[in-house]
Protein backbone atom coordinates (compact mmCIF):
# COMPACT_ATOMS: atom_id res chain seq x y z
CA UNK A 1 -0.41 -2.00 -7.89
CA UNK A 2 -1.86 -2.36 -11.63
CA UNK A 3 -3.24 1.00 -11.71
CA UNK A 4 -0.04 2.33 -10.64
CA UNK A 5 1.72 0.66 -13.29
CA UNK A 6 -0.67 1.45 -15.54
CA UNK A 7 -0.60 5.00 -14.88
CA UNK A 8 3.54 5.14 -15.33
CA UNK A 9 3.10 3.27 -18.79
CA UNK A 10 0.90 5.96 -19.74
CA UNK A 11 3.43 8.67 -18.63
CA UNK A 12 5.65 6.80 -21.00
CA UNK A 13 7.68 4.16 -18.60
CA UNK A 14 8.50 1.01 -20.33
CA UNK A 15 9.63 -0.90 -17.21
CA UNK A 16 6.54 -0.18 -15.02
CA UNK A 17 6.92 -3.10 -12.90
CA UNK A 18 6.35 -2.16 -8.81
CA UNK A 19 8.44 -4.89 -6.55
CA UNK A 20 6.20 -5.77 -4.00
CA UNK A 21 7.21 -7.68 -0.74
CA UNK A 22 5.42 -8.52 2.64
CA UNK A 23 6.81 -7.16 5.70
CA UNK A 24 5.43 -7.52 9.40
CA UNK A 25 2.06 -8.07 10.49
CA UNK A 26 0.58 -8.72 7.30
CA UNK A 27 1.46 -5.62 5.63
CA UNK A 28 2.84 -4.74 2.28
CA UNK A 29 5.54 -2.83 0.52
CA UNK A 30 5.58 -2.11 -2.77
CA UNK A 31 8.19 0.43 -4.82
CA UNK A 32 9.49 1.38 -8.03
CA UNK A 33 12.26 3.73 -9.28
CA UNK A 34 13.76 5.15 -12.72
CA UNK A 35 13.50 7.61 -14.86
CA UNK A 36 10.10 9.88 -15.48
CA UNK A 37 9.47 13.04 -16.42
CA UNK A 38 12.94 14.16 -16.78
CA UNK A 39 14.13 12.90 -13.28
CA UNK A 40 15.26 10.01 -11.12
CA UNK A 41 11.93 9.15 -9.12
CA UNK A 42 11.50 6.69 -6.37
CA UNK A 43 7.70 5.91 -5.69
CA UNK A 44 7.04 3.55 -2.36
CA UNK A 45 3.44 2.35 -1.84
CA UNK A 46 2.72 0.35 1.51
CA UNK A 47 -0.66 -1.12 3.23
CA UNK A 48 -1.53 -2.87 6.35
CA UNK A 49 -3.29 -5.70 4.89
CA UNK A 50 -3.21 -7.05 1.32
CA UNK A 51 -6.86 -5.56 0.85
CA UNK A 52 -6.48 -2.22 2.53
CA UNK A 53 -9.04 0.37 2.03
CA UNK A 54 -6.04 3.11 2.03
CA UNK A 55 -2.23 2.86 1.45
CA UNK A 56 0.49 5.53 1.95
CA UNK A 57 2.47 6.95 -1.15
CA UNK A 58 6.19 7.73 -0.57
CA UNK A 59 6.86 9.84 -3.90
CA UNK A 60 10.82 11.20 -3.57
CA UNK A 61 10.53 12.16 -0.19
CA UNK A 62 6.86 13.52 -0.30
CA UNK A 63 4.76 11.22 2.03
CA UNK A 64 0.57 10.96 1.25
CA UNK A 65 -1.02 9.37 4.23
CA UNK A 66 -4.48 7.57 3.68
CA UNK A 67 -5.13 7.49 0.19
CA UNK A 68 -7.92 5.30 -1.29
CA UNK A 69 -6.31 2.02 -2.46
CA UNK A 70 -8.17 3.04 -5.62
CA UNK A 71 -7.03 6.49 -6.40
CA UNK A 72 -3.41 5.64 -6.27
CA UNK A 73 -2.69 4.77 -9.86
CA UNK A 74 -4.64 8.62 -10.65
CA UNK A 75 -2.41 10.04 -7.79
CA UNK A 76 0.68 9.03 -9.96
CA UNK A 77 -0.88 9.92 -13.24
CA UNK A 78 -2.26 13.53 -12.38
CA UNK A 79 1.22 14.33 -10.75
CA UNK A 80 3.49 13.15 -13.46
CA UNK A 81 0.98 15.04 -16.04
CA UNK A 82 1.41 18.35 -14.74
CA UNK A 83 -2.47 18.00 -13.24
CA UNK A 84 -1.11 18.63 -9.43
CA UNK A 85 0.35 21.63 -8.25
CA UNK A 86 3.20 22.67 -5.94
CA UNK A 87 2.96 26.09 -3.74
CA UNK A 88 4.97 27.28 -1.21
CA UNK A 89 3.26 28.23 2.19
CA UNK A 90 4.33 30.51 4.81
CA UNK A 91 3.14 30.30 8.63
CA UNK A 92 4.09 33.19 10.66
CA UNK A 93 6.31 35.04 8.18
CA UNK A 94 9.48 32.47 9.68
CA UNK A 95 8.29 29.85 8.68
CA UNK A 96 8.01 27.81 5.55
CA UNK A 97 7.30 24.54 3.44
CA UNK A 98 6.46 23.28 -0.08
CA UNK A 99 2.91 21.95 -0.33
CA UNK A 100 2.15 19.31 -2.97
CA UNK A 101 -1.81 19.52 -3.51
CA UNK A 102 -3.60 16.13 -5.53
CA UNK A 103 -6.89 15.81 -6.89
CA UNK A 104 -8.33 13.03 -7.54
CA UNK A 105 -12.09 12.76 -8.48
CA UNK A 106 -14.08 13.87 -5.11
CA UNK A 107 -11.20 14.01 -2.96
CA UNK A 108 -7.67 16.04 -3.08
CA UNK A 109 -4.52 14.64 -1.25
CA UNK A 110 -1.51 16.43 0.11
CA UNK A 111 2.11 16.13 1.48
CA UNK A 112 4.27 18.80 2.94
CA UNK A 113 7.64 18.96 3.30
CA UNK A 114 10.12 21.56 4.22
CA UNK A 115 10.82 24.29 1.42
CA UNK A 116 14.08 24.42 -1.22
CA UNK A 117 15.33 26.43 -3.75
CA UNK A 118 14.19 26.22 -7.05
CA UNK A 119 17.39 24.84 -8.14
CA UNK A 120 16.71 21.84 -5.74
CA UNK A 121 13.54 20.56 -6.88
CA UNK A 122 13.47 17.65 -9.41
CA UNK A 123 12.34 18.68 -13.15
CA UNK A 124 8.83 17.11 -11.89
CA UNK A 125 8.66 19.09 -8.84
CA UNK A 126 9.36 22.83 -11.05
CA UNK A 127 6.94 21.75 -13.31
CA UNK A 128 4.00 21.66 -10.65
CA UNK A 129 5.39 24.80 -9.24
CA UNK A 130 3.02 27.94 -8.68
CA UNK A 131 3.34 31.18 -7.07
């Protein structure tokens, strides 16, 4: 959870401090919210063991599913920089969702949710927006 904290100090949070609790089985929970990049965020990390090779990232309500335990504090840093991008994708013409696309080094991660308006998406959200 340090690089995670790290990365929101360097996006300019003062009060980077992730809450971090045990829950069944062994696994984790860990989750911040306030203010970044001009919105209210809410970032959840969880793992199945306190050395997990790969944690999911609740972010709002986007969900990333296996992401290397140590790409999560770049995860946090290239979306809140503007280094991440948001697209909208259509599947059969009826059909369609926001896609939020991270690199990170050698891999990219993603999380897909169903689309909105542009006056619905947080100020971080509009600023990853393309096409």
């Amino acid at each position: 959870m340090t690089q995670a904290e790290a990365a929101l100090e360097s996006c300019g949070v003062q009060d980077a401090v992730f809450e971090q609790r045990d829950v069944e089985g062994g696994s984790w929970f860990a989750d911040w919210d306030g203010a970044l990049a001009g919105s209210d965020v809410y970032i959840g990390v969880m793992g199945g063991s306190p050395g997990a090779e790969s944690v999911r990232i609740l972010l709002d309500d986007w969900t990333f599913e296996d992401v290397a335990a140590g790409d999560v504090g770049e995860l946090v840093s290239r979306v809140f920089s503007g280094r991440a991008t948001l697209s909208r994708q259509k599947f059969l013409r009826l059909f369609s969702s926001h896609l939020l696309e991270v690199p990170v080094g050698p891999s990219s991660y993603s999380a897909e949710r169903n689309v909105r308006s542009d006056d619905e998406l947080a100020p971080w959200e509009r600023a990853l927006t393309t096409g």
